[in-house]
C-alpha atoms as a PDB file:
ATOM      1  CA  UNK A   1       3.684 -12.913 -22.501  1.00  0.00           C
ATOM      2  CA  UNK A   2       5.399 -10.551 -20.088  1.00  0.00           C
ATOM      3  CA  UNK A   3       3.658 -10.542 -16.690  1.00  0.00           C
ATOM      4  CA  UNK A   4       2.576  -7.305 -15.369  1.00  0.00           C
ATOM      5  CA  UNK A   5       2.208  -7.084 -11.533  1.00  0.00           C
ATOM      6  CA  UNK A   6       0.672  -3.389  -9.843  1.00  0.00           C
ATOM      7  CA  UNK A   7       3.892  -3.684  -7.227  1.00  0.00           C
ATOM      8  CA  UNK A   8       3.729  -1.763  -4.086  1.00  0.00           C
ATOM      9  CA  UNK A   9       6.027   1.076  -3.862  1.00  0.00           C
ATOM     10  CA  UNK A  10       4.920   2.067  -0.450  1.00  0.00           C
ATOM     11  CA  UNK A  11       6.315  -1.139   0.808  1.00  0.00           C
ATOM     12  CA  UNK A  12       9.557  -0.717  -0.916  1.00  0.00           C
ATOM     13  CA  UNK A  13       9.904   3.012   0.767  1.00  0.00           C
ATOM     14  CA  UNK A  14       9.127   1.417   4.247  1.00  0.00           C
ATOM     15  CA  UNK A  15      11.058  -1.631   3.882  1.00  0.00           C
ATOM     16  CA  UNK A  16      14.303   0.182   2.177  1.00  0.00           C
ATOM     17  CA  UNK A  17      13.748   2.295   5.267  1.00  0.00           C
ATOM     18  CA  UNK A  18      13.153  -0.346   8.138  1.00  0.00           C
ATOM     19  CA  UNK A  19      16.478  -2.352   6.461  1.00  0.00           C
ATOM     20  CA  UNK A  20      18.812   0.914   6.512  1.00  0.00           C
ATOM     21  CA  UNK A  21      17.644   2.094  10.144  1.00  0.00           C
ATOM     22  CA  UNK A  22      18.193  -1.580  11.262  1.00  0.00           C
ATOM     23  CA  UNK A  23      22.034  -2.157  10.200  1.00  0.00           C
ATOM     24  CA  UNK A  24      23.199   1.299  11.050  1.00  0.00           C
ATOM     25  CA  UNK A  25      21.103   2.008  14.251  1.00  0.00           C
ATOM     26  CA  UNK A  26      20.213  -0.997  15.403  1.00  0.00           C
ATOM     27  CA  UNK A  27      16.979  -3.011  15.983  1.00  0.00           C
ATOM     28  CA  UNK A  28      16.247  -0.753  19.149  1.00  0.00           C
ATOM     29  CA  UNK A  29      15.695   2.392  16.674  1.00  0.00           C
ATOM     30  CA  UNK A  30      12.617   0.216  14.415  1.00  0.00           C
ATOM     31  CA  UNK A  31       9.558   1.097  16.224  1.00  0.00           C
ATOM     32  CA  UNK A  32       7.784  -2.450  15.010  1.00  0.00           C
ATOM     33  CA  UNK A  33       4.858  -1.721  16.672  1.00  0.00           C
ATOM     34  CA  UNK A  34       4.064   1.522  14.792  1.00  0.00           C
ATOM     35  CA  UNK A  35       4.819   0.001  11.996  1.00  0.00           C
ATOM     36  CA  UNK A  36       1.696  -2.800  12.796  1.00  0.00           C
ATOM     37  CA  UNK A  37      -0.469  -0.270  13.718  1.00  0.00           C
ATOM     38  CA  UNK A  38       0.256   2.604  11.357  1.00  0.00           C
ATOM     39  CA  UNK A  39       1.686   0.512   8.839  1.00  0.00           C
ATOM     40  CA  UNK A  40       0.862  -2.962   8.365  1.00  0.00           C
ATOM     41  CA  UNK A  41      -2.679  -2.696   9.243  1.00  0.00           C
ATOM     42  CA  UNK A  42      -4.394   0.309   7.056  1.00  0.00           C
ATOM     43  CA  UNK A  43      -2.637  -1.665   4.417  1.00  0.00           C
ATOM     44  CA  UNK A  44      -5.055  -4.792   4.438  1.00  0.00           C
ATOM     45  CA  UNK A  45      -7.294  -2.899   5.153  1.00  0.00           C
ATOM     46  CA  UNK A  46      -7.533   0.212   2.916  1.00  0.00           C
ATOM     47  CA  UNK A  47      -8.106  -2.143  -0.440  1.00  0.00           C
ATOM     48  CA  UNK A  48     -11.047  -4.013   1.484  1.00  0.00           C
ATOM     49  CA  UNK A  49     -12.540  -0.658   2.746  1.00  0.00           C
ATOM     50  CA  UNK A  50     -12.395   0.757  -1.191  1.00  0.00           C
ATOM     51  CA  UNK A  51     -13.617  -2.211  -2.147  1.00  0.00           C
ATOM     52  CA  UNK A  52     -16.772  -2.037  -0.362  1.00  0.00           C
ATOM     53  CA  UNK A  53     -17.302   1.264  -0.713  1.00  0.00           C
ATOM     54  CA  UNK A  54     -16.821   0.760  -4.706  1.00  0.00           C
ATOM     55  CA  UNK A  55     -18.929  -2.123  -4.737  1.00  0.00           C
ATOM     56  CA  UNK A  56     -21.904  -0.084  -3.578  1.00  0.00           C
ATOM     57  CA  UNK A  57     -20.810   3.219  -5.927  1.00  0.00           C
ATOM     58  CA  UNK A  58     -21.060   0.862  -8.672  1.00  0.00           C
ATOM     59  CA  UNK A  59     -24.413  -0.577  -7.949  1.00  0.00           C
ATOM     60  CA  UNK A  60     -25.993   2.567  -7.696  1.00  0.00           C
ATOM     61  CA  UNK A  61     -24.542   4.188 -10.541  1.00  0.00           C
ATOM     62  CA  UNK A  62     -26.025   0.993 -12.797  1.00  0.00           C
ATOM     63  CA  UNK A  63     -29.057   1.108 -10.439  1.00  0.00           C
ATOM     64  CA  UNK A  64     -30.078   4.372 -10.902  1.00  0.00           C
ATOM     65  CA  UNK A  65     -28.540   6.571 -13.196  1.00  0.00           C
ATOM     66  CA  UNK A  66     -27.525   3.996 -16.679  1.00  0.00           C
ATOM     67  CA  UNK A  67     -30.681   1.878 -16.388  1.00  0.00           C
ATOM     68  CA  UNK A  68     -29.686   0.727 -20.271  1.00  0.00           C
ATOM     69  CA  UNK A  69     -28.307   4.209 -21.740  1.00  0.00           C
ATOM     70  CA  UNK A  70     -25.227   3.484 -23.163  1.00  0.00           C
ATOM     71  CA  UNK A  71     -22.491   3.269 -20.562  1.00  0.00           C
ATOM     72  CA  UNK A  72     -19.794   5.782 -21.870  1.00  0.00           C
ATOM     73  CA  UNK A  73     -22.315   8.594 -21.991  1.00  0.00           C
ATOM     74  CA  UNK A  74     -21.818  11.362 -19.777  1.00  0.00           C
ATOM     75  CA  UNK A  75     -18.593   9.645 -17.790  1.00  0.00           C
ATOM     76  CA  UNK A  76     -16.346  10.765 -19.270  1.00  0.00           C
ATOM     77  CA  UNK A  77     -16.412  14.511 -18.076  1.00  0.00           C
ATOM     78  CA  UNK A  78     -17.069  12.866 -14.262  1.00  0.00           C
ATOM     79  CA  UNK A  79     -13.973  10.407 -14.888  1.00  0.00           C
ATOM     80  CA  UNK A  80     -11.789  13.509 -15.395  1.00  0.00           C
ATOM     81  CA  UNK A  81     -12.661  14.998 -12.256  1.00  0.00           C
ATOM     82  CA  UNK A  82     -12.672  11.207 -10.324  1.00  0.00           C
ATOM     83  CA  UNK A  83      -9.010  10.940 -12.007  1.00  0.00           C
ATOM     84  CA  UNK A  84      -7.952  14.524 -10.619  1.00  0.00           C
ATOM     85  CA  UNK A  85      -9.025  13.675  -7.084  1.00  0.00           C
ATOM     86  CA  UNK A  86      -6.979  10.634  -7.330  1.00  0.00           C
ATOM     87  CA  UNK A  87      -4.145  12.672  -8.620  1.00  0.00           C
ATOM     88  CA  UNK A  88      -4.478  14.986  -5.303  1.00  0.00           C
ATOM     89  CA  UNK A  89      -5.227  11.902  -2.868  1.00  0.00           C
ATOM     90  CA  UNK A  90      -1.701  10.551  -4.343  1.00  0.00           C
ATOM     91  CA  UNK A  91      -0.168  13.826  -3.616  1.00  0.00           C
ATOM     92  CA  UNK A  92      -1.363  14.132  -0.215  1.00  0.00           C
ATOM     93  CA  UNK A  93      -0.795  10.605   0.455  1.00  0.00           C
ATOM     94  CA  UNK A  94       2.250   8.677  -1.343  1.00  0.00           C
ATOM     95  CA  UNK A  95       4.229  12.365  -1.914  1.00  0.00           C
ATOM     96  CA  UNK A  96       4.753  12.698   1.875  1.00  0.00           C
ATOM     97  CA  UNK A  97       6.116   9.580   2.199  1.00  0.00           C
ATOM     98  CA  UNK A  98       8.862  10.739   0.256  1.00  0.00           C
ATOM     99  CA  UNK A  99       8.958  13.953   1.412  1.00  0.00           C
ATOM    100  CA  UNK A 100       8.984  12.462   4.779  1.00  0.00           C
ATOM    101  CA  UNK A 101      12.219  10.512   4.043  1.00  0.00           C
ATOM    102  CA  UNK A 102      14.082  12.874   2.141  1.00  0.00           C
ATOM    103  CA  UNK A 103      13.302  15.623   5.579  1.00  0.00           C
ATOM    104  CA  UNK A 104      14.917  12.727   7.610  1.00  0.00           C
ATOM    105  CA  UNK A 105      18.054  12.736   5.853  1.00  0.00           C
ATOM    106  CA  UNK A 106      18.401  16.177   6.021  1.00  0.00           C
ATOM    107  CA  UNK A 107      17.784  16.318   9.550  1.00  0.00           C
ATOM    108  CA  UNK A 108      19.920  13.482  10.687  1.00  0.00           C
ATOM    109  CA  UNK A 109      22.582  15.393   8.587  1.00  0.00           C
ATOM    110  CA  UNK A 110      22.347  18.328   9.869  1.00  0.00           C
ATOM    111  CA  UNK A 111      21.296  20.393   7.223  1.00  0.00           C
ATOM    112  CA  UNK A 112      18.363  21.009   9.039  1.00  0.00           C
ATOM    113  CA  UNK A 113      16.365  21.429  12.599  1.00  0.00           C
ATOM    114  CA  UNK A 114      14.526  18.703  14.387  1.00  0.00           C
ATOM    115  CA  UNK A 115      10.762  19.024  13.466  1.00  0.00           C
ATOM    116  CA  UNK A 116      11.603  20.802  10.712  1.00  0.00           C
ATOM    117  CA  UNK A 117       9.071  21.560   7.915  1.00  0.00           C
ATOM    118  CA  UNK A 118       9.786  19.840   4.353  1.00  0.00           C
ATOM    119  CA  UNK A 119      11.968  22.757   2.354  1.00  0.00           C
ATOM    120  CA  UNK A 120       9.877  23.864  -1.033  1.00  0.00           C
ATOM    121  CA  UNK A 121      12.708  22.604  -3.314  1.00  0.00           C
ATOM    122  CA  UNK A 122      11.958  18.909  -1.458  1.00  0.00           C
ATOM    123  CA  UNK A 123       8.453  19.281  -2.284  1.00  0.00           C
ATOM    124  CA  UNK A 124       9.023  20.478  -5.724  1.00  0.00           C
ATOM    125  CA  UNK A 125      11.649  17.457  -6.476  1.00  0.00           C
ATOM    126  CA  UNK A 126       8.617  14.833  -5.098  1.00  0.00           C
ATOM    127  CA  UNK A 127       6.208  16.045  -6.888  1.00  0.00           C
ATOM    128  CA  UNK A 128       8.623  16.333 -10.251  1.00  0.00           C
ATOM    129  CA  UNK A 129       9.461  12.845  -9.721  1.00  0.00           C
ATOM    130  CA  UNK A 130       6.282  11.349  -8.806  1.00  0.00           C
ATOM    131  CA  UNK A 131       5.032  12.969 -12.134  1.00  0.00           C
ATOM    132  CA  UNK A 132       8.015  11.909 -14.360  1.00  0.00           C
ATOM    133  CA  UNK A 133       7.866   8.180 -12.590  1.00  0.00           C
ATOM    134  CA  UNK A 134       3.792   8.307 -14.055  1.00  0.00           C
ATOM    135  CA  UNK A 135       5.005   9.333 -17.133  1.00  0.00           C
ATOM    136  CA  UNK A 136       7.620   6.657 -17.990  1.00  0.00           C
ATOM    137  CA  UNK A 137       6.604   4.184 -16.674  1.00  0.00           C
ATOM    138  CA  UNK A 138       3.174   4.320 -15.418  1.00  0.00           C
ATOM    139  CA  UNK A 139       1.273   2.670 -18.062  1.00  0.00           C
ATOM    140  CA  UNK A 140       2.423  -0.877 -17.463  1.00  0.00           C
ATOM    141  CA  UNK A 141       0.622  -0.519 -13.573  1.00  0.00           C
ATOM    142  CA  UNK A 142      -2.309   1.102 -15.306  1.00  0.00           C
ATOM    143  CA  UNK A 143      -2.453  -1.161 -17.931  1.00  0.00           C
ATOM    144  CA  UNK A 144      -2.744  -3.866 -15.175  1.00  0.00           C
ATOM    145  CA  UNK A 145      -5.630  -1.979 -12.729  1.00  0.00           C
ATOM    146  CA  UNK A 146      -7.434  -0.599 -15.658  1.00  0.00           C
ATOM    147  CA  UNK A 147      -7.638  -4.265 -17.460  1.00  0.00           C
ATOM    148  CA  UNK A 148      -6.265  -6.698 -15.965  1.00  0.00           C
ATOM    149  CA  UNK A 149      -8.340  -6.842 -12.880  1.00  0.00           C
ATOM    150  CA  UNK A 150     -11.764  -6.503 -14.390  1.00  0.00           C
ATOM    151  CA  UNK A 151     -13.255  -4.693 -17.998  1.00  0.00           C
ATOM    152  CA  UNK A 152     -14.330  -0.966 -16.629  1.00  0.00           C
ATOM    153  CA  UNK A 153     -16.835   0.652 -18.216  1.00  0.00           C
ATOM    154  CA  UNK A 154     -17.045   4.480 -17.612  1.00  0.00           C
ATOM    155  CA  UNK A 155     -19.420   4.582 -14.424  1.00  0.00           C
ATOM    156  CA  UNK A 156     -17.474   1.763 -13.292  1.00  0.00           C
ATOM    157  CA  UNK A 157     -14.382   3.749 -13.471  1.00  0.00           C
ATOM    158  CA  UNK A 158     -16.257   6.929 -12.071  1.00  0.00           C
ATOM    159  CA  UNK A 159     -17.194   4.741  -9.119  1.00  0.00           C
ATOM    160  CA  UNK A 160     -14.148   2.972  -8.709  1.00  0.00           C
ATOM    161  CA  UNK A 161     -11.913   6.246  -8.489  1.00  0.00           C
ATOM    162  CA  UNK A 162     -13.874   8.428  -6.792  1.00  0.00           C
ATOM    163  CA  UNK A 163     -14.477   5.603  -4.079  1.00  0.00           C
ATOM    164  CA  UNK A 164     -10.609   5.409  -3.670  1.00  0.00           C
ATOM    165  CA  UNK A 165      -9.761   8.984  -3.602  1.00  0.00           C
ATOM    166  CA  UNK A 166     -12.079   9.345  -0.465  1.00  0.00           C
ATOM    167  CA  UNK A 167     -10.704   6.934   1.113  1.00  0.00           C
ATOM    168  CA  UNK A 168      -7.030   8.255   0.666  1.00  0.00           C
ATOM    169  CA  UNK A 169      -8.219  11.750   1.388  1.00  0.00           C
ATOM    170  CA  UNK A 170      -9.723  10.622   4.490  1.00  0.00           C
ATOM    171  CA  UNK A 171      -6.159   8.335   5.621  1.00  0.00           C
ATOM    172  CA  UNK A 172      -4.313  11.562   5.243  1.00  0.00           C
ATOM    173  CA  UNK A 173      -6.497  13.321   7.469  1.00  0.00           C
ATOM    174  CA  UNK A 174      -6.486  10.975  10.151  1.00  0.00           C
ATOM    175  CA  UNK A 175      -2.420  10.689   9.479  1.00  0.00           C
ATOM    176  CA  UNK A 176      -2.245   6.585   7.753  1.00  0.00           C
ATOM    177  CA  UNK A 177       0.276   6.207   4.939  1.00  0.00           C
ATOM    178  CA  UNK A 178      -1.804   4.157   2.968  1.00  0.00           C
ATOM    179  CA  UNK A 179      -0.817   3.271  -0.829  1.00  0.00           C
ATOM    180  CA  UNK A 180      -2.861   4.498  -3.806  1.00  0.00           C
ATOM    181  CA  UNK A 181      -1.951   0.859  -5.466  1.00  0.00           C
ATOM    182  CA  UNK A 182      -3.985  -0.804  -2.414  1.00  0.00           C
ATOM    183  CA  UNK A 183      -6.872   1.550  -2.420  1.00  0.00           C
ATOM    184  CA  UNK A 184      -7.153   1.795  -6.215  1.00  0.00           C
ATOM    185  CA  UNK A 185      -6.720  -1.968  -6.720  1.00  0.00           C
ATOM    186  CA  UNK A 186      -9.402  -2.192  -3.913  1.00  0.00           C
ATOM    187  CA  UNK A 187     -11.689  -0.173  -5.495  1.00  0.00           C
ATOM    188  CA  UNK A 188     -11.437  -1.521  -8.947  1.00  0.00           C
ATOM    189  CA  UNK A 189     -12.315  -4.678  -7.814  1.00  0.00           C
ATOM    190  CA  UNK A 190     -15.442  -3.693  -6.020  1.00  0.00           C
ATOM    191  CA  UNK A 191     -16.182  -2.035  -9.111  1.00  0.00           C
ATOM    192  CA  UNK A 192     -16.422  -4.906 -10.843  1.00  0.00           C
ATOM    193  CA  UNK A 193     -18.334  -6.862  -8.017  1.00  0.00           C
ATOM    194  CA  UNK A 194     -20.983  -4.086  -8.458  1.00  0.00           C
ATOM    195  CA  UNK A 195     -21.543  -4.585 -11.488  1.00  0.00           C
ATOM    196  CA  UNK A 196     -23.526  -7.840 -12.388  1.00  0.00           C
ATOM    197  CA  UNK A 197     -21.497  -8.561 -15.677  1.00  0.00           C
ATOM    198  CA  UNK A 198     -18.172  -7.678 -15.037  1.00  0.00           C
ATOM    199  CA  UNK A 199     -15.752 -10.785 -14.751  1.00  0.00           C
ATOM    200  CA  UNK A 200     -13.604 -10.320 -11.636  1.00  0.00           C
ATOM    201  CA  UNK A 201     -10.062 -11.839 -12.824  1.00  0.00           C
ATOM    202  CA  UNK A 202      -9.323 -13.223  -8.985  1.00  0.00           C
ATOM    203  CA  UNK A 203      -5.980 -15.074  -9.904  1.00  0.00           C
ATOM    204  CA  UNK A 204      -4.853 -11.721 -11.007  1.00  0.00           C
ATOM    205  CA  UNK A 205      -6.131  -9.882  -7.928  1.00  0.00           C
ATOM    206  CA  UNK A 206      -4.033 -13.111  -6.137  1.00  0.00           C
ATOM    207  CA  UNK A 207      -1.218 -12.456  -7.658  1.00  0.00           C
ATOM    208  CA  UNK A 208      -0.972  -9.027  -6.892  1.00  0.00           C
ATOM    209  CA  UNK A 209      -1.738  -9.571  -3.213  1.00  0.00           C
ATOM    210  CA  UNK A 210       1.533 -11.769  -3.103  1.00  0.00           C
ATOM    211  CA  UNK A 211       3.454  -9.255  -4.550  1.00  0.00           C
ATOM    212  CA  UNK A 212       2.853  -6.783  -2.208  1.00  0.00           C
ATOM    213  CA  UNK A 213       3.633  -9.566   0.774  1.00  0.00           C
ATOM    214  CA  UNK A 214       6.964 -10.079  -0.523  1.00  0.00           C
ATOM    215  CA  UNK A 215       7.560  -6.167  -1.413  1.00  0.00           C
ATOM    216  CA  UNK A 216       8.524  -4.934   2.216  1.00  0.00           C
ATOM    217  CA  UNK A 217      10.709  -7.830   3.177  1.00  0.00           C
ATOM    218  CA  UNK A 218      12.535  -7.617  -0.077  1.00  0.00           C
ATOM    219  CA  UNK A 219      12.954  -4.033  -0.253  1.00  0.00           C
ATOM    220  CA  UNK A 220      14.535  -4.119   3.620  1.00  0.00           C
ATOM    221  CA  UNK A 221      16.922  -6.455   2.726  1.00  0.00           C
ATOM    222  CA  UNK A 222      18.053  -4.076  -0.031  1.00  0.00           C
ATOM    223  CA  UNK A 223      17.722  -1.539   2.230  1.00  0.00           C
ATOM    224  CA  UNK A 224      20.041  -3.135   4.712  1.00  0.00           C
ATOM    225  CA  UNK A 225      23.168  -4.362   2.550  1.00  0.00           C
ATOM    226  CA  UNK A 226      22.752  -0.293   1.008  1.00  0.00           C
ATOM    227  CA  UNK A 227      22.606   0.862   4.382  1.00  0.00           C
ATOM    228  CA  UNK A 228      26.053  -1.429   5.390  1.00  0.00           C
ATOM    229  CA  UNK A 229      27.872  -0.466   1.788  1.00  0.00           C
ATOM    230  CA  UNK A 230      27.193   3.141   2.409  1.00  0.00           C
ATOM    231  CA  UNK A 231      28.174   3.184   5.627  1.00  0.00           C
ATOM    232  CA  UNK A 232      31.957   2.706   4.867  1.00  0.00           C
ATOM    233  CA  UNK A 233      32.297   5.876   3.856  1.00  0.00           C
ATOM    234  CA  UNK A 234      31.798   8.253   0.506  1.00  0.00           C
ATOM    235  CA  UNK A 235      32.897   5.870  -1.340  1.00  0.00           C
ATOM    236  CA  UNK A 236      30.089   3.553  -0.255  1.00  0.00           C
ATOM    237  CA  UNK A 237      27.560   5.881  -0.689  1.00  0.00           C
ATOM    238  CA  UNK A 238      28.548   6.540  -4.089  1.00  0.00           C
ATOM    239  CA  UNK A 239      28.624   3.374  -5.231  1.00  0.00           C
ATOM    240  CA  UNK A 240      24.987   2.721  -3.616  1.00  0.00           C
ATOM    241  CA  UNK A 241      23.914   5.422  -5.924  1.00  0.00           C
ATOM    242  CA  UNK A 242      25.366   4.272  -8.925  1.00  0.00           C
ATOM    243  CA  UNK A 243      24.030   0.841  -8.271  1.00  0.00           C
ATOM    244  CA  UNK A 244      20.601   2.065  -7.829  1.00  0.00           C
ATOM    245  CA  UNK A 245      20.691   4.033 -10.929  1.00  0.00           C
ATOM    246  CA  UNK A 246      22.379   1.306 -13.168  1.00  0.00           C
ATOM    247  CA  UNK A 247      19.581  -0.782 -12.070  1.00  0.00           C
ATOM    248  CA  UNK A 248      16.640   1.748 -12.610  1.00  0.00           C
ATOM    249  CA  UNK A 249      17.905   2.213 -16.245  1.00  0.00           C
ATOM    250  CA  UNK A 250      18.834  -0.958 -17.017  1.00  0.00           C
ATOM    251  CA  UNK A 251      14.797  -1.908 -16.100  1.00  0.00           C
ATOM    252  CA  UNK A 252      13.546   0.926 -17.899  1.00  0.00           C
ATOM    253  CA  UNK A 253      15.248  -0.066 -20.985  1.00  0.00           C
ATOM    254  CA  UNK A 254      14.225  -3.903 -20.523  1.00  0.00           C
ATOM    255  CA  UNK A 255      10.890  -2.364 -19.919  1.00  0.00           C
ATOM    256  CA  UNK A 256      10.975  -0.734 -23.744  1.00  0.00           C
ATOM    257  CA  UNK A 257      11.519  -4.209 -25.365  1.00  0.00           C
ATOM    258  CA  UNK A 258       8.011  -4.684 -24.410  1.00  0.00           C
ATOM    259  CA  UNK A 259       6.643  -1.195 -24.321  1.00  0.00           C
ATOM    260  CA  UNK A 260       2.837  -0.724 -23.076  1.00  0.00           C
ATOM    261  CA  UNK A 261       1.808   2.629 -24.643  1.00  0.00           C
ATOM    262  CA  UNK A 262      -1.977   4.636 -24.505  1.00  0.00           C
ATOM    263  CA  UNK A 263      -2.465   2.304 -27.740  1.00  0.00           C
ATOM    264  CA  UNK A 264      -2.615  -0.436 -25.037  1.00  0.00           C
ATOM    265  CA  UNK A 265      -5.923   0.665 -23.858  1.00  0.00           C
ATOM    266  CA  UNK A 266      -7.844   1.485 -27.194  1.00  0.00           C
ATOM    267  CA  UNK A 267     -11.171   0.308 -27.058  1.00  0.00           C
ATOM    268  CA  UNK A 268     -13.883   1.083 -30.309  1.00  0.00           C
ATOM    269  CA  UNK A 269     -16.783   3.272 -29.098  1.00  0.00           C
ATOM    270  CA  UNK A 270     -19.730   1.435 -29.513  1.00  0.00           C
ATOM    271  CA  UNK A 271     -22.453   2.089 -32.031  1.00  0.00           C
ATOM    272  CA  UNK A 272     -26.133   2.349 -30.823  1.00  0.00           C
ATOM    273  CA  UNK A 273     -27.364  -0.539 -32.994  1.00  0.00           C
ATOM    274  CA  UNK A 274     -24.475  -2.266 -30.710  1.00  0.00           C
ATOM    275  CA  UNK A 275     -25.696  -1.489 -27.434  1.00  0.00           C
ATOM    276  CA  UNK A 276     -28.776  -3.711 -25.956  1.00  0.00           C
ATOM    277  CA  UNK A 277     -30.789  -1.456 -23.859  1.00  0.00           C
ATOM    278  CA  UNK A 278     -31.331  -4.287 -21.191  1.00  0.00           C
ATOM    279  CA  UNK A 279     -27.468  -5.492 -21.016  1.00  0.00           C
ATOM    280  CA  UNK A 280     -26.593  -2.369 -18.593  1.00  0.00           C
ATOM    281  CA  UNK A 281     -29.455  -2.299 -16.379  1.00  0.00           C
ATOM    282  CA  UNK A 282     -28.726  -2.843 -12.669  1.00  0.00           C
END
């Protein structure tokens, strides 16, 4: 059985960051306690926050509006627009990230002013590439959140990703780079807390969490023998890049031996003479 972890790509970007500012600038140029307070913290506790805040979504939806009408009905329309808002919160959120980086190359290089503005073409490319990322290989991470975590019913799911799209919107305002794989996983877990019989698969949940501690640390060592290879010259920098994209493919294609498709997450509608009015009541 192939294990399937929601990894933190957040963490990677920082610590791939942290490792290549720290071997060609020196210690003196990471700012560690930014990172703490702008970092570190918002990520423990963004998940806890959408977790919460899903808990109670989730209660009231099953309090108040199923109340023992079947549990798919009329969700699906409002999961649409909860998915969309997490779409945006993603964009507003993990997109600048890379934007962000990309902007810093440019301006260390030259190419452009200090405080510049992201160009449109580096906006364009993140959002191309978040959206082609989704695409390939997307399913395995929301094959994990959507049922490996805990079995989401529709107003569970409204709950769940409305809850963390508000509280992504509301980071970007106030200027946190949170991760939509915190907040979402987060929030799907409340979800399931709220609702009296969802199981709540905690060694999963565990799992996860040590993932994400080992994510950063990992990714700035990376970061830092990248960082030392490129900086021999072109050569180095080349060869960087066609490490990092012999290893990307080389994943993806290991990834197809196993592939996790939309068939993955096919679950029968259930008839009426299947649903018991009292199961779904809050």
């Amino acid at each position: 059985m192939v294990r399937r972890l929601a990894v933190e790509p957040s963490h990677a970007l920082f610590g791939g960051l942290i490792g290549a500012t720290w071997v060609s600038a020196g210690s003196d140029s990471v700012h560690f306690g930014k990172i703490v307070e702008k970092v570190l913290v918002p990520a423990a506790a963004s998940p806890v926050i959408a977790g919460v805040v899903a808990m109670v979504a989730t209660y009231l939806v099953y309090r108040f509006l199923v109340r023992g009408r079947p549990a798919t009905r009329g969700f699906k329309v409002g999961q649409i627009v909860s998915a969309s808002l997490v779409s945006l919160a993603h964009g507003t959120n993990d997109a600048q990230k890379t934007m962000g980086v990309i902007t810093l190359t440019l301006v260390s290089a030259g190419s452009l002013p200090s405080g510049a503005a992201p160009p449109v073409w580096v906006i364009i490319s993140a959002a191309c590439a978040l959206a082609l990322g989704t695409y390939l290989g997307g399913w395995r991470i929301t094959h994990t959140l959507g049922k490996g975590l805990t079995d989401i019913e529709g107003p569970q799911g409204f709950a769940a990703q409305t809850s963390s799209a508000l509280v992504i919107l509301v980071s970007s305002r106030l200027g946190f780079p949170l991760s939509t794989t915190h907040v979402c996983s987060g929030g799907i877990v409340g979800s399931g807390v709220g609702r009296r019989d969802a199981p709540v698969r905690w060694r999963m949940a565990g799992r996860m969490v040590l993932a994400w501690l080992f994510t950063l640390p990992a990714a700035a060592i990376v970061g830092a023998v990248s960082g030392k290879v490129a900086s021999l010259g072109t050569a180095g920098t080349i060869a960087v890049g066609v490490v990092g994209l012999g290893v990307g493919v080389g994943i993806y294609f290991l990834s197809r031996r196993n592939p996790v498709t939309a068939h993955s997450f096919h679950v029968p509608e259930p008839t009426p003479a299947e649903v018991e009015p009292g199961r779904l009541a809050a």
